[in-house]
C-alpha atoms as a PDB file:
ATOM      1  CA  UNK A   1     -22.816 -42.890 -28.399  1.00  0.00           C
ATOM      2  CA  UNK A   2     -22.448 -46.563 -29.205  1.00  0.00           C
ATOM      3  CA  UNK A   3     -25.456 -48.338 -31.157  1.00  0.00           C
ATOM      4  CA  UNK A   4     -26.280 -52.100 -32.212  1.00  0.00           C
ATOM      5  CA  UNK A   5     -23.342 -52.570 -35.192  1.00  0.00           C
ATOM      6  CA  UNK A   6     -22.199 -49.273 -35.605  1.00  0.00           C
ATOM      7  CA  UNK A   7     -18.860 -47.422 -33.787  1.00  0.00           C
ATOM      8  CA  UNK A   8     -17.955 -45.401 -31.123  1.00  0.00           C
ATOM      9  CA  UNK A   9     -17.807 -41.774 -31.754  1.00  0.00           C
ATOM     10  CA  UNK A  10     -15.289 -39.617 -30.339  1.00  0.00           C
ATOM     11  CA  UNK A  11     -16.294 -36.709 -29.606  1.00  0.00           C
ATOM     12  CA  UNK A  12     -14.199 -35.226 -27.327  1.00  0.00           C
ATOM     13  CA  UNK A  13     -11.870 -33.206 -29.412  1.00  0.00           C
ATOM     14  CA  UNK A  14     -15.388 -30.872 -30.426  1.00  0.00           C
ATOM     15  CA  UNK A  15     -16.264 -28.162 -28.631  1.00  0.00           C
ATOM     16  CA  UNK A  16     -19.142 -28.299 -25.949  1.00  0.00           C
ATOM     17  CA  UNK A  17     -21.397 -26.561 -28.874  1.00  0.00           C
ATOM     18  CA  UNK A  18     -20.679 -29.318 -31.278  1.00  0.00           C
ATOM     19  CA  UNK A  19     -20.877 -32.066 -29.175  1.00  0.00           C
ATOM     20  CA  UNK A  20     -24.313 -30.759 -28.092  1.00  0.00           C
ATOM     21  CA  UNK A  21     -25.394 -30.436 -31.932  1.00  0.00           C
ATOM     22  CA  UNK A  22     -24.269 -33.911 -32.331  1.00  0.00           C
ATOM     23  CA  UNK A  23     -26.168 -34.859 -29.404  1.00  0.00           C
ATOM     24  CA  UNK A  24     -29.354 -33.140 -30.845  1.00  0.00           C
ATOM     25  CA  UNK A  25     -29.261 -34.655 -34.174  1.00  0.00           C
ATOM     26  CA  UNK A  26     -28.743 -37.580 -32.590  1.00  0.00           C
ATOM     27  CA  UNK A  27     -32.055 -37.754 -30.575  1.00  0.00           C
ATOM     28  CA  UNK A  28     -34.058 -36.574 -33.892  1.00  0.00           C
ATOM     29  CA  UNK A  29     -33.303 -38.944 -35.689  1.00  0.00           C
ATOM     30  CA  UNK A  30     -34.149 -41.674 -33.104  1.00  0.00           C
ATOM     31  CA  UNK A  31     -37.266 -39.793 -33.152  1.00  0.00           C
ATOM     32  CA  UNK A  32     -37.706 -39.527 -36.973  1.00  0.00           C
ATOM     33  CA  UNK A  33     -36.844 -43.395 -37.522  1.00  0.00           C
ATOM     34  CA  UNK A  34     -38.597 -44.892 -34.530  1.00  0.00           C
ATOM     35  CA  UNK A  35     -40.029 -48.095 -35.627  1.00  0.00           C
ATOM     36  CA  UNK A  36     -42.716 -50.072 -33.662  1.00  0.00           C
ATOM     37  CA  UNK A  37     -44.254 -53.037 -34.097  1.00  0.00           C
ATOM     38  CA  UNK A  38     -47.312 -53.987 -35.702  1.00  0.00           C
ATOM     39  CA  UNK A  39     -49.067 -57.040 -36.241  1.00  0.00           C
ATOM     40  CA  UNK A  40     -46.885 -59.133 -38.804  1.00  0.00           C
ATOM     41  CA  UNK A  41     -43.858 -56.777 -38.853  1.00  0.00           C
ATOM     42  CA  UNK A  42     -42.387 -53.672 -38.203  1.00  0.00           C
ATOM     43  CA  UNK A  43     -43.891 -50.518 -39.870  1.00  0.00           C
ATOM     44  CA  UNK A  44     -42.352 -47.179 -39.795  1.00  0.00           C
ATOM     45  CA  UNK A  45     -44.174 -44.703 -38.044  1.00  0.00           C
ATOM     46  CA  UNK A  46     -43.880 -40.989 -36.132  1.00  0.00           C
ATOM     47  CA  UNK A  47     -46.660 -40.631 -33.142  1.00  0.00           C
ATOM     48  CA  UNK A  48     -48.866 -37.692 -33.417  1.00  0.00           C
ATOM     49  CA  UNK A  49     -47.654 -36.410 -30.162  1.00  0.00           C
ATOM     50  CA  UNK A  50     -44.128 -36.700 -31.538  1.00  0.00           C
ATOM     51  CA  UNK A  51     -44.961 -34.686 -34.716  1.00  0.00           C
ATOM     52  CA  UNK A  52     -46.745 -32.106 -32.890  1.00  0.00           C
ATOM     53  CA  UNK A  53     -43.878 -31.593 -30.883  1.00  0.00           C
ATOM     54  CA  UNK A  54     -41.941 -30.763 -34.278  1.00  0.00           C
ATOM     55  CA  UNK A  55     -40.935 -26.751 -34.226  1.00  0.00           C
ATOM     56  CA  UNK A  56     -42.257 -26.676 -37.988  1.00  0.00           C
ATOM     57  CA  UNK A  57     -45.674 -27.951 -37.448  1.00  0.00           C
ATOM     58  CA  UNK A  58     -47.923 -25.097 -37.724  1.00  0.00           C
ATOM     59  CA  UNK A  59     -45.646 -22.817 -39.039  1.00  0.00           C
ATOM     60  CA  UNK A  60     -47.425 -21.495 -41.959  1.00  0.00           C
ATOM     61  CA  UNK A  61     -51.197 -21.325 -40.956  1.00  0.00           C
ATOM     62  CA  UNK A  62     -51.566 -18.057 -40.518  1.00  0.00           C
ATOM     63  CA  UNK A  63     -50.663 -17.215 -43.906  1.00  0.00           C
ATOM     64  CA  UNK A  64     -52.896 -16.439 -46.681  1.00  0.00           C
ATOM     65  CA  UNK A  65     -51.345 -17.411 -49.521  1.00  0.00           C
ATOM     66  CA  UNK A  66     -51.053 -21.061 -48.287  1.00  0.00           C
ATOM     67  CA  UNK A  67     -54.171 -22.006 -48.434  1.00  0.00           C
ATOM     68  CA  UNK A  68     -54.485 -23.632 -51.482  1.00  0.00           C
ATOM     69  CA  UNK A  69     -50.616 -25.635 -50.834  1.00  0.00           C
ATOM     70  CA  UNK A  70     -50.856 -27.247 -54.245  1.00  0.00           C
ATOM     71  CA  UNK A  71     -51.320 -24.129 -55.899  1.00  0.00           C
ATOM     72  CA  UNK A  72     -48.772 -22.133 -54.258  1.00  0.00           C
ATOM     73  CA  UNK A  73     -46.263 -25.189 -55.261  1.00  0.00           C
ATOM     74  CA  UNK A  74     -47.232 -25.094 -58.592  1.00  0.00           C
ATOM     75  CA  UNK A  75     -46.954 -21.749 -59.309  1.00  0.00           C
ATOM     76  CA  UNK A  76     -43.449 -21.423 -57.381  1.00  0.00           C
ATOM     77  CA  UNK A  77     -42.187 -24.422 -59.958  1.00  0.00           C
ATOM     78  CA  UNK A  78     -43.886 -23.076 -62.995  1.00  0.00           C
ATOM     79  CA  UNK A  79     -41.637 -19.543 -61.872  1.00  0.00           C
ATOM     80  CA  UNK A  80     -38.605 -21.600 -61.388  1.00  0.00           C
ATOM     81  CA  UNK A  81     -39.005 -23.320 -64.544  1.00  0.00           C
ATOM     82  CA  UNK A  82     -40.095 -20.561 -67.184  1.00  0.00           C
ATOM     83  CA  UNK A  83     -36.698 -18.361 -65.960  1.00  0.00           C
ATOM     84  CA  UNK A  84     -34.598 -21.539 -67.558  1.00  0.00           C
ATOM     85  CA  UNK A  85     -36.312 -21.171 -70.847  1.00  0.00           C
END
């Protein structure tokens, strides 16, 4: 993998697995950071199709006690916080 300004890694002395993992990573954060063009500059931004394709999109909408997302947060930090008192 060689990009613009950064090294060479080696990966040859990982396993298959690793180098795979690497490999993986690799690709999602391509995805994550893609950056296209917009009028005057360059604005970060992640394509619906791209974010639908995410494995953790979706994960949670069946559940009940989600539905109010703020409120669940809430009271998970106001549990977190009143054990350290």
């Amino acid at each position: 993998m060689k990009a613009a300004g950064a090294s060479t890694l080696d990966l040859s002395s990982l396993p298959e697995q690793a180098r795979r993992e690497v490999t993986d990573f690799y690709q999602f954060l391509k995805k994550k950071y893609r950056v296209q063009a917009t009028g005057h500059g360059k604005k970060k931004e992640m394509a619906v199709q791209t974010l639908s394709d995410d494995c953790f999109v979706g994960i949670w909408k069946d559940r009940t006690d989600m539905k109010d997302a703020a409120g669940w947060v809430r009271e998970q930090r106001e549990s977190a916080w009143s054990r350290h008192e």
